[in-house]
Each structure stands twice: as C-alpha cells, then as structure tokens.
Protein backbone atom coordinates (compact mmCIF):
# COMPACT_ATOMS: atom_id res chain seq x y z
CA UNK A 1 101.75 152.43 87.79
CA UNK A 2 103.34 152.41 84.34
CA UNK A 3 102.17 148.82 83.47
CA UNK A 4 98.33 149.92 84.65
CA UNK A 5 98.27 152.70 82.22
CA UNK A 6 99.76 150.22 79.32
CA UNK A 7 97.40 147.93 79.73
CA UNK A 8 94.71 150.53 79.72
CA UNK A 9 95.41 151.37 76.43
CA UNK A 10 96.26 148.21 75.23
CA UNK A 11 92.09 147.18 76.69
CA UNK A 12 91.25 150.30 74.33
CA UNK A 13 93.25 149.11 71.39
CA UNK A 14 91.56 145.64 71.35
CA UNK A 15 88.08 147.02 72.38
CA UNK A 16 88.24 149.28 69.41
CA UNK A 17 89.33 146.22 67.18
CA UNK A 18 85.86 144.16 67.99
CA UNK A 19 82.12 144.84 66.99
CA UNK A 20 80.97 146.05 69.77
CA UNK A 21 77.47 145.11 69.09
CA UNK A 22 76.05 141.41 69.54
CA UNK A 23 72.57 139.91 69.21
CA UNK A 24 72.44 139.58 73.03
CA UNK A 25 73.56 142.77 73.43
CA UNK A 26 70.72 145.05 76.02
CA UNK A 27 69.34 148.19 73.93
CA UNK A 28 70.09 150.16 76.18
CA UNK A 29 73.80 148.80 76.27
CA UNK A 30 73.70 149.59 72.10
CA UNK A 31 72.02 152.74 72.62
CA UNK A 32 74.77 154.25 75.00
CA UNK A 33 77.54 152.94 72.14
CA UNK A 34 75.53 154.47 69.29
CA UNK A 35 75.44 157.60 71.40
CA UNK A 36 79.64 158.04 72.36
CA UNK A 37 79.85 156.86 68.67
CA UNK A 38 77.64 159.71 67.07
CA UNK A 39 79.67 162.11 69.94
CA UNK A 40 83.28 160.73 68.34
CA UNK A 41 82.56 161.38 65.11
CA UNK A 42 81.71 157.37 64.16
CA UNK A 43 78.50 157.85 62.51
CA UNK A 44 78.82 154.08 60.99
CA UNK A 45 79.09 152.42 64.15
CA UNK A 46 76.65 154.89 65.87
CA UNK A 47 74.00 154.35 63.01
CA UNK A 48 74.49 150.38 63.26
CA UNK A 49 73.91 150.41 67.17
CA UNK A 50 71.38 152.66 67.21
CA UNK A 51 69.25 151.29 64.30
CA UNK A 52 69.98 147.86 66.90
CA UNK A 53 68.56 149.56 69.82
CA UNK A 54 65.71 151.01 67.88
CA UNK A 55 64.96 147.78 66.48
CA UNK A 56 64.49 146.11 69.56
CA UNK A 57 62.20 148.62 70.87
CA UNK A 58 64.17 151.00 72.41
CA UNK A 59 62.17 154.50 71.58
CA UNK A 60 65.49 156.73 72.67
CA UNK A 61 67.33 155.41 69.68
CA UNK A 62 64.45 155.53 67.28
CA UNK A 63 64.29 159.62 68.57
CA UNK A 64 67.69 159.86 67.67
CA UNK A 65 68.12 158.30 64.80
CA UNK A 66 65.26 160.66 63.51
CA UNK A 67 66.71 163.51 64.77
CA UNK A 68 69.90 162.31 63.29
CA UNK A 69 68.21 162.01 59.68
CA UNK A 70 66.16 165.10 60.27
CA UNK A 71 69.35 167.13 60.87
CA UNK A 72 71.43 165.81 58.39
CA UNK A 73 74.19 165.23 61.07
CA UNK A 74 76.51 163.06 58.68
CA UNK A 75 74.06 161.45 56.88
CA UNK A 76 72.13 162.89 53.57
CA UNK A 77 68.80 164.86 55.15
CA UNK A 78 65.51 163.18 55.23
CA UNK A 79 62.71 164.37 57.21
C-alpha cells in the first residue's frame, strides 16, 4: 500500500515536470488543463492551453480566456 502511494506521487512529480500540451493534443483535453491550471493558481500554463484550445476552435476556451482578460484574473485587464 505504501509503494502505491509513492509511486503516485512520484507519476505527479514527473507529470508536473513535462508540457503537458502537444500539437495532437484534443481541445477539449487542453481546455480541461487550462481550466485546473487557472483553478491552481498557474495562469501561464492555463493561458498557453487555453489560447491552444481556443485556437483550434474550441469556443469554451475562447469564453474563458475573455472572461479571463475581461476580469483581470492575473493578467493586466482588457475588455
């Protein structure tokens, strides 16, 4: 039981160390990222996979990323 929780964390440790955003990526696979990302505080990683999302289409992360920018929510405002 010990060893399962080590190598839990040691999975989170290397998935932390990785971009975890690739041009084959699904939207909605970036979009869900950007989102925990923007809910942890990231906003770097958050903006880059959402701006991905939104830039293949996906019109959740284009919402976001406006309301993001509207709100000022870590980044400077711009309406």
């Amino acid at each position: 039981m010990v060893v399962l929780a080590g190598l839990g964390t040691f999975s989170s440790a290397l998935a932390a160390e990785t971009n975890p955003i690739n041009p084959d990526m699904a939207p909605g696979d970036a979009l869900r990222i950007g989102l925990n990302a923007f809910k942890n505080g990231d906003i770097p990683d958050a903006l880059n996979a959402l701006n991905f999302a939104a830039d293949k289409g996906l019109v959740s992360a284009r919402w976001k990323l406006a309301e993001i920018y509207a709100n000022g929510d870590g980044v400077d405002r711009n309406d």
